[in-house]
PDB file of N, CA and C in Angstrom:
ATOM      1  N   UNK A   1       0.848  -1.183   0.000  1.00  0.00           N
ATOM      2  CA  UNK A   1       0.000   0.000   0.000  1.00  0.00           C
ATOM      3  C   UNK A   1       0.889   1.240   0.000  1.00  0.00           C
ATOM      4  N   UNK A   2       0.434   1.894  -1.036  1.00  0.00           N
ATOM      5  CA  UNK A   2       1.407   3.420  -1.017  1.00  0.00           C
ATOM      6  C   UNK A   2       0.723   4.083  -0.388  1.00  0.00           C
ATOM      7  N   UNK A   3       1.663   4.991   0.851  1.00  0.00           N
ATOM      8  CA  UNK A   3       1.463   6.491   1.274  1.00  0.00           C
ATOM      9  C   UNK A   3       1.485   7.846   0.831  1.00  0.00           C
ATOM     10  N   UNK A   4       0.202   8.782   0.744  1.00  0.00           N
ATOM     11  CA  UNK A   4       0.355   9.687   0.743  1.00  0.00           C
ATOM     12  C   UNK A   4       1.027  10.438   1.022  1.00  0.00           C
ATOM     13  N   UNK A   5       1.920  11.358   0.114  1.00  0.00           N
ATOM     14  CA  UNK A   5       2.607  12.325   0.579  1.00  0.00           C
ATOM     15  C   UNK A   5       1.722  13.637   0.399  1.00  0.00           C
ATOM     16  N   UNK A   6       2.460  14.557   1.268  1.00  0.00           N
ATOM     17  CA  UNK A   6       2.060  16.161   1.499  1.00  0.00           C
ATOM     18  C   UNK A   6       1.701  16.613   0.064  1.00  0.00           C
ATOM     19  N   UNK A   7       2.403  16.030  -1.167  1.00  0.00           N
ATOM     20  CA  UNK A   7       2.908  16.718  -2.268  1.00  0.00           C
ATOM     21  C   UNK A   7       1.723  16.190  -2.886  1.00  0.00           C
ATOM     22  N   UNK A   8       1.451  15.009  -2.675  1.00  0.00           N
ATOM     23  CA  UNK A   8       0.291  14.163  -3.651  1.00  0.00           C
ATOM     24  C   UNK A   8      -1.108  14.671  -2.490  1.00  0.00           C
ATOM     25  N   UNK A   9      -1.500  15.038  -2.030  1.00  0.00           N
ATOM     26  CA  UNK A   9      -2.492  15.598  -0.942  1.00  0.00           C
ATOM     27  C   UNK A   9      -3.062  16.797  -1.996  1.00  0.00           C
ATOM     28  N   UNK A  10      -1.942  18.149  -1.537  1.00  0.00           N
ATOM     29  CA  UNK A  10      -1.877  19.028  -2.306  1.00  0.00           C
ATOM     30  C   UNK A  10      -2.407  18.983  -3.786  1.00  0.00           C
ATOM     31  N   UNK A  11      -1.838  17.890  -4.447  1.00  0.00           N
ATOM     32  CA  UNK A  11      -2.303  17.690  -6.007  1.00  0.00           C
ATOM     33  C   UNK A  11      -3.221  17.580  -5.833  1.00  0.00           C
ATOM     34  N   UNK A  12      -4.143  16.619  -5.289  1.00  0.00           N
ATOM     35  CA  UNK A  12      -5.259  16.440  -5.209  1.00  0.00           C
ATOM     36  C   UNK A  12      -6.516  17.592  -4.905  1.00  0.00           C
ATOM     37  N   UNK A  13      -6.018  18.071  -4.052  1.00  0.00           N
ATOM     38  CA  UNK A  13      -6.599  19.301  -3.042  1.00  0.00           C
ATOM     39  C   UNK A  13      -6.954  20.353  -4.585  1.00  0.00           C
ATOM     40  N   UNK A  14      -5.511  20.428  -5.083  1.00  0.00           N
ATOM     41  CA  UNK A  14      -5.998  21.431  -6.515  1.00  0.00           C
ATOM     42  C   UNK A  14      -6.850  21.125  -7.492  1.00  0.00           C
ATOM     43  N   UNK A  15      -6.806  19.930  -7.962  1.00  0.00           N
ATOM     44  CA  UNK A  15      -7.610  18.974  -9.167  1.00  0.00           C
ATOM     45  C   UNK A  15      -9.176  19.183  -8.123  1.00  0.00           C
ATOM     46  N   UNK A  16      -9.151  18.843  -7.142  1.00  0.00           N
ATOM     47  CA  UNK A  16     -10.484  18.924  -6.861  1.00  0.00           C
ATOM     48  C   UNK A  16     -11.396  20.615  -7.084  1.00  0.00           C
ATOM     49  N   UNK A  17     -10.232  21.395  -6.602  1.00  0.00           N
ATOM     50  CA  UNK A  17     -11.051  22.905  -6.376  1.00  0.00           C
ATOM     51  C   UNK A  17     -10.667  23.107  -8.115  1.00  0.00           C
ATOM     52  N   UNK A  18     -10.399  22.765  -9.350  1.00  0.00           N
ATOM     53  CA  UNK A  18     -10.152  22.777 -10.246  1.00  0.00           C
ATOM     54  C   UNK A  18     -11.545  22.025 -11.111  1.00  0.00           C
ATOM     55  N   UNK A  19     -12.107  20.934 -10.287  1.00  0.00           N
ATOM     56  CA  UNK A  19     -12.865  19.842 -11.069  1.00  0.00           C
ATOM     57  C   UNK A  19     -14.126  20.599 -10.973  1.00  0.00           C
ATOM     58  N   UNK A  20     -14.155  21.887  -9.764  1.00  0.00           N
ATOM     59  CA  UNK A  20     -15.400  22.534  -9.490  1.00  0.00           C
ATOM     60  C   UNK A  20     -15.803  23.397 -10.122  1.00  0.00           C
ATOM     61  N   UNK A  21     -16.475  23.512 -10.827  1.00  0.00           N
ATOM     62  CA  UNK A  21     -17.513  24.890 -11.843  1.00  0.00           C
ATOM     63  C   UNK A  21     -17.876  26.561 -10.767  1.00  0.00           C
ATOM     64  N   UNK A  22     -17.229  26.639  -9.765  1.00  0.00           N
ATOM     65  CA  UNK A  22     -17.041  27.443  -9.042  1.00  0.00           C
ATOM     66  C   UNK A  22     -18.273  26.866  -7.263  1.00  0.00           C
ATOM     67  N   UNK A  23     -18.574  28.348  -6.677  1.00  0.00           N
ATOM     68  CA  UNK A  23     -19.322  27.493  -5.366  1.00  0.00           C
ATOM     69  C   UNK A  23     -20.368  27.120  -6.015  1.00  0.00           C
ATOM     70  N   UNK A  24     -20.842  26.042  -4.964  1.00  0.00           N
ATOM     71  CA  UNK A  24     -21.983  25.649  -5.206  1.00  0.00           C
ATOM     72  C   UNK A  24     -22.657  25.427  -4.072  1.00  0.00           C
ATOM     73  N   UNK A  25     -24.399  26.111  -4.566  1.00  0.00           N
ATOM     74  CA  UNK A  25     -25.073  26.440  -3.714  1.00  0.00           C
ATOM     75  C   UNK A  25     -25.969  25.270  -3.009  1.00  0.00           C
ATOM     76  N   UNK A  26     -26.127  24.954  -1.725  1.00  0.00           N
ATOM     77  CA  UNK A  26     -26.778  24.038  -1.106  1.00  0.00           C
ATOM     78  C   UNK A  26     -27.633  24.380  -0.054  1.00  0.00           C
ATOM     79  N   UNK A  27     -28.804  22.984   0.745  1.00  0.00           N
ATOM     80  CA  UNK A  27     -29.253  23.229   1.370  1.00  0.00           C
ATOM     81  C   UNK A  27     -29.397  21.891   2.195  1.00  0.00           C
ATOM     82  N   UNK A  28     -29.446  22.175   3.340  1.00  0.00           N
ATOM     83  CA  UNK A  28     -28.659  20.641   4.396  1.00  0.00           C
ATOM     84  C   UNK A  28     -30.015  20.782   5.267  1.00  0.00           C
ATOM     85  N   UNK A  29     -30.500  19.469   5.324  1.00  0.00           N
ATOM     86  CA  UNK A  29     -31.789  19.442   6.665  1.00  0.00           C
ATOM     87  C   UNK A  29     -31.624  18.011   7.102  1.00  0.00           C
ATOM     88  N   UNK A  30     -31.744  18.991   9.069  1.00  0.00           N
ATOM     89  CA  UNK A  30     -30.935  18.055   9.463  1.00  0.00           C
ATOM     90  C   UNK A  30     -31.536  16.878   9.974  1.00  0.00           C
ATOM     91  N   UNK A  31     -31.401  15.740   9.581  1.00  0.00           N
ATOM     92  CA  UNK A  31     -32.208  14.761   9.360  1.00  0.00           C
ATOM     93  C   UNK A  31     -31.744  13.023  10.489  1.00  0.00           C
ATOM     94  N   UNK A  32     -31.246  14.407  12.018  1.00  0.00           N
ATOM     95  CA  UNK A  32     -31.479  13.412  13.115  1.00  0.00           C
ATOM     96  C   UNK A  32     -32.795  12.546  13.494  1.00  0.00           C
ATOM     97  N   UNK A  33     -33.241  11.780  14.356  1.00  0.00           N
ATOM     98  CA  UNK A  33     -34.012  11.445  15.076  1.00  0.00           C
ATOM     99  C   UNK A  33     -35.144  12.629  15.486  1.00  0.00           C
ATOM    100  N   UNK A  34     -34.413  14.042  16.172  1.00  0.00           N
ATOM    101  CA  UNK A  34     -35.406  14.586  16.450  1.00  0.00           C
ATOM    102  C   UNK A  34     -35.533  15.620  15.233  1.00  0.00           C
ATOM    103  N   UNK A  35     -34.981  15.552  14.327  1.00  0.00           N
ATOM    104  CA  UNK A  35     -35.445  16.331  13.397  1.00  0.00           C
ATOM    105  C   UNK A  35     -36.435  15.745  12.554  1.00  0.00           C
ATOM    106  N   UNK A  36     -36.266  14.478  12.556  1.00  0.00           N
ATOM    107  CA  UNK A  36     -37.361  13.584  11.552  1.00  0.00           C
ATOM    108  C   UNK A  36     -38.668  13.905  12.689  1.00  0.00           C
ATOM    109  N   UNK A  37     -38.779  13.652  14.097  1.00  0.00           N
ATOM    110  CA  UNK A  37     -39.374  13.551  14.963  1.00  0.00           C
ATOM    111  C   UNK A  37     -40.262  14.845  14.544  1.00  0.00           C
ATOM    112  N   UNK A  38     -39.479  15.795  14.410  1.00  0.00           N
ATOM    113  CA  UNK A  38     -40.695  17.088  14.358  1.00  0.00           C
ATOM    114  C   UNK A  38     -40.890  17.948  12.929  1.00  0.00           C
ATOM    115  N   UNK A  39     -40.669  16.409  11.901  1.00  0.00           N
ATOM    116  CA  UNK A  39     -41.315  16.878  10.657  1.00  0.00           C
ATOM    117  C   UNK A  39     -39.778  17.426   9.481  1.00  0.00           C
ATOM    118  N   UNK A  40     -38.302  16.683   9.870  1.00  0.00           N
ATOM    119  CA  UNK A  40     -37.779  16.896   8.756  1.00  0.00           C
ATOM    120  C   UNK A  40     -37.819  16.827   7.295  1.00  0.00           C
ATOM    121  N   UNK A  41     -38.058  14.769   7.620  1.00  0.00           N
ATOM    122  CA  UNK A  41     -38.378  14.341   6.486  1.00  0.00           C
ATOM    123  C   UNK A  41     -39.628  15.144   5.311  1.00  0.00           C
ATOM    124  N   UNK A  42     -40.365  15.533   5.473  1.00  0.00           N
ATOM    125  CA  UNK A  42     -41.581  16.233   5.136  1.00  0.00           C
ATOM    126  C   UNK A  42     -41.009  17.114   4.416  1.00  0.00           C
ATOM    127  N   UNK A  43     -40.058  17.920   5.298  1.00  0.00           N
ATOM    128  CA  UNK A  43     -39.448  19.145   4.506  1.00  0.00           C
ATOM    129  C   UNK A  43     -38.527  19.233   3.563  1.00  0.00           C
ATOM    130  N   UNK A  44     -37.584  18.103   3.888  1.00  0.00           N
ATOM    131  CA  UNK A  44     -36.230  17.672   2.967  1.00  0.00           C
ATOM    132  C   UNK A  44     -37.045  17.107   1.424  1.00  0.00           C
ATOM    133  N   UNK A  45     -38.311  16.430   1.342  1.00  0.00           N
ATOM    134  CA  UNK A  45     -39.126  15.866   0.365  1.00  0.00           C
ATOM    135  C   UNK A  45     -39.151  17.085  -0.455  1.00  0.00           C
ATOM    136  N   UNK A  46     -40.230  18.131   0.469  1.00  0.00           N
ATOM    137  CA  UNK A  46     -40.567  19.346   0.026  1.00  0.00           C
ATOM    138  C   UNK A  46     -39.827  19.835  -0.684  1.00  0.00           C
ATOM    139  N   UNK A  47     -38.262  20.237  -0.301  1.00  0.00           N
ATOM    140  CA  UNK A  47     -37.001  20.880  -0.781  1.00  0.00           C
ATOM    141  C   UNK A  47     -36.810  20.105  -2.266  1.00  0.00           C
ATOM    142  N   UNK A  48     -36.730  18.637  -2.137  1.00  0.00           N
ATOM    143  CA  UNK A  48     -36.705  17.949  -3.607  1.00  0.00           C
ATOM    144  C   UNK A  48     -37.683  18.179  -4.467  1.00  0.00           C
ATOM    145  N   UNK A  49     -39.022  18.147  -4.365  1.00  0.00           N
ATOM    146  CA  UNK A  49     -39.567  18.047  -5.257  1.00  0.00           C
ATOM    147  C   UNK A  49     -39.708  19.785  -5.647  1.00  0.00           C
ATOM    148  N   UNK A  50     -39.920  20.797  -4.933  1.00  0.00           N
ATOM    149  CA  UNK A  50     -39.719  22.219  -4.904  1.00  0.00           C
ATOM    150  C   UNK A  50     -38.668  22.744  -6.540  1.00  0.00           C
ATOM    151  N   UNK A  51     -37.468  22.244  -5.694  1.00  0.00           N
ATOM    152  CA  UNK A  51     -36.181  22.381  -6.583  1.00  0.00           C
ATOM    153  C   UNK A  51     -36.621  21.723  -7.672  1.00  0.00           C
ATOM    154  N   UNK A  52     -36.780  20.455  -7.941  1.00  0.00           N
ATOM    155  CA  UNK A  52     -36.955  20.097  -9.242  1.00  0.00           C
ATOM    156  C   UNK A  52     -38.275  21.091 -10.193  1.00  0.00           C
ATOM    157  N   UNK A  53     -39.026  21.110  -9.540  1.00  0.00           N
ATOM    158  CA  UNK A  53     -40.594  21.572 -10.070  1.00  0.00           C
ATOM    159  C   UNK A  53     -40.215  23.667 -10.391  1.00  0.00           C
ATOM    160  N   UNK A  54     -39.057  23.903  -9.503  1.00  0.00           N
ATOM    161  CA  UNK A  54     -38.874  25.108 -10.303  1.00  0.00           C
ATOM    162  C   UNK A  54     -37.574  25.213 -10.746  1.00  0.00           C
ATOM    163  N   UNK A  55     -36.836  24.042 -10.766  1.00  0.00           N
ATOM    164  CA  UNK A  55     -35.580  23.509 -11.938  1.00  0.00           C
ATOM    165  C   UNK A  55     -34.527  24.950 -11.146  1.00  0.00           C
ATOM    166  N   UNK A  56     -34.410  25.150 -10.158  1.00  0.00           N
ATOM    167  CA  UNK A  56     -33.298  25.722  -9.133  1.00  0.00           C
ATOM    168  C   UNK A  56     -32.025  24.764  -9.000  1.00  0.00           C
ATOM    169  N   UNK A  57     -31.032  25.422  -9.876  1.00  0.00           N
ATOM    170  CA  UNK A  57     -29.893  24.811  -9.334  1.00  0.00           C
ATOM    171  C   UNK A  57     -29.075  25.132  -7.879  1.00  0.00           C
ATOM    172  N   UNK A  58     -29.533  24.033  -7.126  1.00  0.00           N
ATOM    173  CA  UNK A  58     -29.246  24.290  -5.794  1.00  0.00           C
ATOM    174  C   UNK A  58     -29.299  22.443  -5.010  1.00  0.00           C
ATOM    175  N   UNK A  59     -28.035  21.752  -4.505  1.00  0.00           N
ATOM    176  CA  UNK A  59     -28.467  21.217  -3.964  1.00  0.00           C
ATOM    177  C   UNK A  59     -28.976  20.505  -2.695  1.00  0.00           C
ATOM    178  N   UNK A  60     -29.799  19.724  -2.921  1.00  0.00           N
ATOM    179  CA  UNK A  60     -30.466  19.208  -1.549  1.00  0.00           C
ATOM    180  C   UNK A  60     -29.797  18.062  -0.459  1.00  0.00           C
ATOM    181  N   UNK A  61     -29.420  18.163   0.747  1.00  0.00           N
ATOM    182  CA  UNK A  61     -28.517  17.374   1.350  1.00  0.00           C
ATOM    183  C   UNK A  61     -29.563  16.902   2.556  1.00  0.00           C
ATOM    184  N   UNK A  62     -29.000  15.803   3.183  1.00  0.00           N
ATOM    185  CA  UNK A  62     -28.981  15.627   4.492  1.00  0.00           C
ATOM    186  C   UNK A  62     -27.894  15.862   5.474  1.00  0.00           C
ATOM    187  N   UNK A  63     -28.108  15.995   6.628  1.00  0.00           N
ATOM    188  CA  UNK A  63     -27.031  16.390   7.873  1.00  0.00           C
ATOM    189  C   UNK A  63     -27.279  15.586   9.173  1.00  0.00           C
ATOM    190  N   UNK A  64     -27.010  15.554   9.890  1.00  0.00           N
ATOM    191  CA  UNK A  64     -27.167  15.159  11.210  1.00  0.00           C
ATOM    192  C   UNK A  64     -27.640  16.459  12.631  1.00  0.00           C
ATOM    193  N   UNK A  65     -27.529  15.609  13.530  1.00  0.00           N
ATOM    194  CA  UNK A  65     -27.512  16.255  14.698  1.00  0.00           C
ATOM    195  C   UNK A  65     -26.946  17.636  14.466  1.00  0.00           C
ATOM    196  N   UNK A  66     -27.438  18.827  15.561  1.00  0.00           N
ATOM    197  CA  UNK A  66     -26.875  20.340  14.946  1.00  0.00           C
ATOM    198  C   UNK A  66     -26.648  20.683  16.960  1.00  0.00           C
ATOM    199  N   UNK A  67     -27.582  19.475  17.455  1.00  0.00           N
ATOM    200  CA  UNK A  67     -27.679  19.501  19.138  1.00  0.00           C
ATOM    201  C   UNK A  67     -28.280  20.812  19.630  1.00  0.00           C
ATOM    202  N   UNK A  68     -29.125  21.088  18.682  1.00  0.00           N
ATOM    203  CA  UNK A  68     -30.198  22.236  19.044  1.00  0.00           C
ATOM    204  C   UNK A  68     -31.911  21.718  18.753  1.00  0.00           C
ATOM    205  N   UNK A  69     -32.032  20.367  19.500  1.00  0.00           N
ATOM    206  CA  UNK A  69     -33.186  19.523  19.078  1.00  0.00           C
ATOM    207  C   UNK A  69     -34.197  20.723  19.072  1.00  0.00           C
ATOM    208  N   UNK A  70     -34.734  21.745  19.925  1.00  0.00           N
ATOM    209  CA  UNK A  70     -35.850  22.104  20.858  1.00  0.00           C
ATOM    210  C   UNK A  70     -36.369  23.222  19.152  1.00  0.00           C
ATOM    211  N   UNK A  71     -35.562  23.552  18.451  1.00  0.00           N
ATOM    212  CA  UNK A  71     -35.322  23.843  17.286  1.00  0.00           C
ATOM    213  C   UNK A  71     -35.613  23.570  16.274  1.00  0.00           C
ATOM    214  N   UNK A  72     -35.857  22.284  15.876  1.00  0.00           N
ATOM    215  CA  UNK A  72     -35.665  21.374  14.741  1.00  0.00           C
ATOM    216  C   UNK A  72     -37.445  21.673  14.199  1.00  0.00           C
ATOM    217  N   UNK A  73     -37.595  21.413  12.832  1.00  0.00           N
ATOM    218  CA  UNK A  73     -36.344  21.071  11.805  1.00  0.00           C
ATOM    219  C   UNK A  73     -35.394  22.193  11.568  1.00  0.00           C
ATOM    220  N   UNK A  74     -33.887  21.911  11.580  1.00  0.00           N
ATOM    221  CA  UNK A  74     -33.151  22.961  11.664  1.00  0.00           C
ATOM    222  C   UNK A  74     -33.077  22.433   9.696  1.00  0.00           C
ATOM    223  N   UNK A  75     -32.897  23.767   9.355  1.00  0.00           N
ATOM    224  CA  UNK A  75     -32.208  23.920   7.853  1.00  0.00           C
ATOM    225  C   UNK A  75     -31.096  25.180   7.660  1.00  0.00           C
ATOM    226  N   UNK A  76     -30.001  24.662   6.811  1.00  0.00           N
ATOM    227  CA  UNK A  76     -29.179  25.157   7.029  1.00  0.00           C
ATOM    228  C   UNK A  76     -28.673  25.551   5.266  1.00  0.00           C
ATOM    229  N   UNK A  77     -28.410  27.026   4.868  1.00  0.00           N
ATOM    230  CA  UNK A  77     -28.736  27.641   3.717  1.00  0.00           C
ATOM    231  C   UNK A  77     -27.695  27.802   3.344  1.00  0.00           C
ATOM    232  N   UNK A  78     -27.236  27.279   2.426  1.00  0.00           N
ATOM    233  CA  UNK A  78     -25.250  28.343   1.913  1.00  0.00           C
ATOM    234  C   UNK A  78     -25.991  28.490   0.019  1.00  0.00           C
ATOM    235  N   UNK A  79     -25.855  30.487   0.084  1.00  0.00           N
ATOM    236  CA  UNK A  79     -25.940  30.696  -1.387  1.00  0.00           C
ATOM    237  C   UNK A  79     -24.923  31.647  -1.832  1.00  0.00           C
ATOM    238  N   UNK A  80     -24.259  31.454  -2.795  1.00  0.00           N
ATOM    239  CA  UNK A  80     -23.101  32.844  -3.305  1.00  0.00           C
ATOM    240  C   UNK A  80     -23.942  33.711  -2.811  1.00  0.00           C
ATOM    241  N   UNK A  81     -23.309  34.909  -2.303  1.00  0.00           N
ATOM    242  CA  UNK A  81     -23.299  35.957  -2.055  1.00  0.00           C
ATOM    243  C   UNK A  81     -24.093  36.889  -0.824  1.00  0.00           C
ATOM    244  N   UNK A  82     -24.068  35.638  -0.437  1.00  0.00           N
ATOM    245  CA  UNK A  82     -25.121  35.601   1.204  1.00  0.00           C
ATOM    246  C   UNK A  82     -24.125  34.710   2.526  1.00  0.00           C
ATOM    247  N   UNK A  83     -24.381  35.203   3.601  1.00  0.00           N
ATOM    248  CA  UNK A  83     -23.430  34.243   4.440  1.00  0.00           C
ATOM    249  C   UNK A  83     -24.616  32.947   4.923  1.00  0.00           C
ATOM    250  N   UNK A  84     -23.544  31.771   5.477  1.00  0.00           N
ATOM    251  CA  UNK A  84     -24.270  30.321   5.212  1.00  0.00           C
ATOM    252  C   UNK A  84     -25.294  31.294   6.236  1.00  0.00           C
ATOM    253  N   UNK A  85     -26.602  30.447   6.548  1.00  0.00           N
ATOM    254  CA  UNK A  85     -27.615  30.758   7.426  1.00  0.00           C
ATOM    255  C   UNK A  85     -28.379  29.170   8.376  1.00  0.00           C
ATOM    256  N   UNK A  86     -28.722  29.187   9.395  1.00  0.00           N
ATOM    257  CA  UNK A  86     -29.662  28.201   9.715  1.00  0.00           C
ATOM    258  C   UNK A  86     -30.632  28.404   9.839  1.00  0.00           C
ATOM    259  N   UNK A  87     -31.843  28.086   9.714  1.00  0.00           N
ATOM    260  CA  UNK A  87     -32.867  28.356   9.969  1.00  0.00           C
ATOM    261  C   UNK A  87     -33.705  27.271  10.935  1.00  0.00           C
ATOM    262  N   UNK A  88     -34.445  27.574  11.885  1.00  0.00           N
ATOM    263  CA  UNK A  88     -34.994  27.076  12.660  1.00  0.00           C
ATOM    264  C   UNK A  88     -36.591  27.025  12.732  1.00  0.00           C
ATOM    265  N   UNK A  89     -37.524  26.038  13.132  1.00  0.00           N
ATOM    266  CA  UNK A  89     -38.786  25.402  13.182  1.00  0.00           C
ATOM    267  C   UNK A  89     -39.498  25.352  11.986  1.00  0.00           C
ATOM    268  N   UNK A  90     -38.401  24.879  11.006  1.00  0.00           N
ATOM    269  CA  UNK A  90     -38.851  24.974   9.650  1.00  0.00           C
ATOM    270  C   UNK A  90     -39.918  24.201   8.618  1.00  0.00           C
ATOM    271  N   UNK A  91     -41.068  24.182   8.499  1.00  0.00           N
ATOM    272  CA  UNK A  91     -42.137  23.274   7.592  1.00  0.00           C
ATOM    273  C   UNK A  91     -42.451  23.885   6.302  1.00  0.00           C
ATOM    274  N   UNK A  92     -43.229  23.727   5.825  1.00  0.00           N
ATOM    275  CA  UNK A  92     -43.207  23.554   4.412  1.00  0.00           C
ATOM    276  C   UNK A  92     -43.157  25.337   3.935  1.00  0.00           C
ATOM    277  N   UNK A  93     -44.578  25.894   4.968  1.00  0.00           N
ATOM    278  CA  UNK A  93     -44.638  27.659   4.799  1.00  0.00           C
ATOM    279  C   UNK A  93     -42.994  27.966   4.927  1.00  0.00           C
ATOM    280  N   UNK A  94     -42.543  28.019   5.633  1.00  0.00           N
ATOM    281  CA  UNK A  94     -41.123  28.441   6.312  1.00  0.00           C
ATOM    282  C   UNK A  94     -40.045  27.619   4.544  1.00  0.00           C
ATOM    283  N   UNK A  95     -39.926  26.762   4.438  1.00  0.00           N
ATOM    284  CA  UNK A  95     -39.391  25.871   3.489  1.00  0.00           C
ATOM    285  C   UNK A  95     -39.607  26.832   2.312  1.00  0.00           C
ATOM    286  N   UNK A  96     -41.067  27.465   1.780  1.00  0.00           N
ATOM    287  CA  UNK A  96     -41.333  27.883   0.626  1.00  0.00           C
ATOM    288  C   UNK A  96     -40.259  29.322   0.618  1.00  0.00           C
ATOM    289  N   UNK A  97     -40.806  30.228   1.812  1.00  0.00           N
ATOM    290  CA  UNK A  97     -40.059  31.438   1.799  1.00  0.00           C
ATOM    291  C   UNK A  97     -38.567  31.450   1.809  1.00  0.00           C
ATOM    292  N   UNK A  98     -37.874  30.019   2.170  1.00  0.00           N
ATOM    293  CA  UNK A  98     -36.434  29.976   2.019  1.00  0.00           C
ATOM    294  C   UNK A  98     -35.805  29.687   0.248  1.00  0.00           C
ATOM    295  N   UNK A  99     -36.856  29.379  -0.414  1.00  0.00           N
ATOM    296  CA  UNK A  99     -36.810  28.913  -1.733  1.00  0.00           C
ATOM    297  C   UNK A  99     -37.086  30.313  -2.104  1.00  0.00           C
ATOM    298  N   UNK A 100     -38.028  31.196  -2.055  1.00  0.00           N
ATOM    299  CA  UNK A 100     -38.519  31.905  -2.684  1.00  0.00           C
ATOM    300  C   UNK A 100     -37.452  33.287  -2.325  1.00  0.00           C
ATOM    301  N   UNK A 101     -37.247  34.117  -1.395  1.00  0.00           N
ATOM    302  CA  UNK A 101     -36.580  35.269  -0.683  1.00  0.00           C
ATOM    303  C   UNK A 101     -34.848  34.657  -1.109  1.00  0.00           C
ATOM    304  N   UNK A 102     -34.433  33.563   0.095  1.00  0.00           N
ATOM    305  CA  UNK A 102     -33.145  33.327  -0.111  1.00  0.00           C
ATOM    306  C   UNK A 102     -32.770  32.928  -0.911  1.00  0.00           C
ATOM    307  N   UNK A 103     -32.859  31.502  -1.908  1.00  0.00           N
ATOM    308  CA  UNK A 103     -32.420  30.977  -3.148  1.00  0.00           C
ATOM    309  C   UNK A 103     -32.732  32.094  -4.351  1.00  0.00           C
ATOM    310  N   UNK A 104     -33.780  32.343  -4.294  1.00  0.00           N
ATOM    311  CA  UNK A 104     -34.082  32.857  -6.034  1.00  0.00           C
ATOM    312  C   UNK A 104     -34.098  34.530  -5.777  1.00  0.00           C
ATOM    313  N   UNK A 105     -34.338  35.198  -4.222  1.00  0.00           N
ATOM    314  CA  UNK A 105     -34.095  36.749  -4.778  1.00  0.00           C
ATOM    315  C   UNK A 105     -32.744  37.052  -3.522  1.00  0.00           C
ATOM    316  N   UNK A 106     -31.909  35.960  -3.374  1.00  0.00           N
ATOM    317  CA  UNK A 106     -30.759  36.538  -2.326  1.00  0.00           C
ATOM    318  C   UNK A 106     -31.566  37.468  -1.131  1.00  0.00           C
ATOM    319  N   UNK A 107     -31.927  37.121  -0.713  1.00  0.00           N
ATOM    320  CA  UNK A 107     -32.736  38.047   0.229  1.00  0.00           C
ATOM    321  C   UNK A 107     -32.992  36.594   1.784  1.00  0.00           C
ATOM    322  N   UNK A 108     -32.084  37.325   2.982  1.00  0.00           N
ATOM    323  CA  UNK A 108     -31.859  36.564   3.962  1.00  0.00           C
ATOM    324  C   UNK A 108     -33.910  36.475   4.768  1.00  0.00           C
ATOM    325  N   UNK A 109     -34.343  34.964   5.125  1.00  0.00           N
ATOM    326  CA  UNK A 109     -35.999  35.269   5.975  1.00  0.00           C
ATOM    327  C   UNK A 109     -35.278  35.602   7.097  1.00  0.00           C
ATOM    328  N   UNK A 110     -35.360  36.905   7.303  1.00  0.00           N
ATOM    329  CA  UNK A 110     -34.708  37.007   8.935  1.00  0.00           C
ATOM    330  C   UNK A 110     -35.941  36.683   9.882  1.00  0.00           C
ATOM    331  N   UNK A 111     -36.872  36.493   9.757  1.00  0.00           N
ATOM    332  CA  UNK A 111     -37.880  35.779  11.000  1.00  0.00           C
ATOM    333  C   UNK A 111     -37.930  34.714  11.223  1.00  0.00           C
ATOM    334  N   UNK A 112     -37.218  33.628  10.392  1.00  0.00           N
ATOM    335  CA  UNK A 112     -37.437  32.160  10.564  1.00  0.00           C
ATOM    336  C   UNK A 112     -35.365  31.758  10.970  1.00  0.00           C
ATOM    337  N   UNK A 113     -34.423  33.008  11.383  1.00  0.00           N
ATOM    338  CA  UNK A 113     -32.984  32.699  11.265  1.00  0.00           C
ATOM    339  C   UNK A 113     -32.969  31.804  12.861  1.00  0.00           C
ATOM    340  N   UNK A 114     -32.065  31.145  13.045  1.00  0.00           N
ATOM    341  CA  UNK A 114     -31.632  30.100  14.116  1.00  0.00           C
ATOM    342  C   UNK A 114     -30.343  30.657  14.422  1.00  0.00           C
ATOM    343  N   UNK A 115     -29.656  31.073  13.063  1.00  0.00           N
ATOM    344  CA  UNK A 115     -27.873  31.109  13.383  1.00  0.00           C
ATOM    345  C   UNK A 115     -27.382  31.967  11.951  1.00  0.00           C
ATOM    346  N   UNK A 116     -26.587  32.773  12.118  1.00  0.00           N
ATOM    347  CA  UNK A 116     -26.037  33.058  10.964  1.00  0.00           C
ATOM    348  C   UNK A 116     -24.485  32.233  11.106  1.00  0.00           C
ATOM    349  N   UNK A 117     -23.995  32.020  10.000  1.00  0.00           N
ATOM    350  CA  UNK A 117     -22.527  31.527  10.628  1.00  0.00           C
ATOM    351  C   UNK A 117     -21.513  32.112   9.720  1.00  0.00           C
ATOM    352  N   UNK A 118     -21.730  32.679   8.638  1.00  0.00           N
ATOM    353  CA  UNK A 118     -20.557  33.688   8.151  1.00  0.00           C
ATOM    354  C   UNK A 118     -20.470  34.717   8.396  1.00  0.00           C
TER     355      UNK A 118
END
């Protein structure tokens, strides 16, 4: 088995940020126990079929634990030119306005924010 060197890391590290078409925009829901518990799944669906049905290039992830259960569904927003965002007690109303304000007019829902983190 060959070892990685620093030098072959590096190569890699470049080819990857090279293989990328620049950032790319996503959306992570976090799809613990208690996030399913208080209606993730529902929303992460929502987010798929949403995105496809208005053909938004943006994609849809799962995450884990964020250890802010009392919160959940936590969703968590990264778009160029906005800093990442979380959003907290999020269902489908809450889900639409993050599609509609943040993805398609850059415009942060500051009534539904949990966390900013940039």
């Amino acid at each position: 088995m060959n070892k990685l060197t620093p030098s072959d890391l590096e190569k890699m590290h470049k080819a990857s940020k090279a293989s990328s078409d620049g950032p790319k925009d996503w959306i992570k829901v976090g799809m613990s126990s208690c996030g399913i518990a208080a209606g993730a799944e529902d929303v992460f669906n929502f987010f798929i079929e949403e995105v496809k049905k208005r053909n938004l290039q943006i994609e849809i992830k799962k995450c884990g634990c964020a250890g802010a259960c009392y919160a959940e569904p936590l969703v968590e927003v990264s778009v160029s030119g906005l800093p990442p965002v979380v959003y907290g007690a999020v269902n489908k109303e809450v889900a639409t306005k993050i599609l509609e304000k943040h993805v398609i007019s850059k415009m942060l829902v500051n009534d539904c924010i949990f966390e900013v983190l940039g």
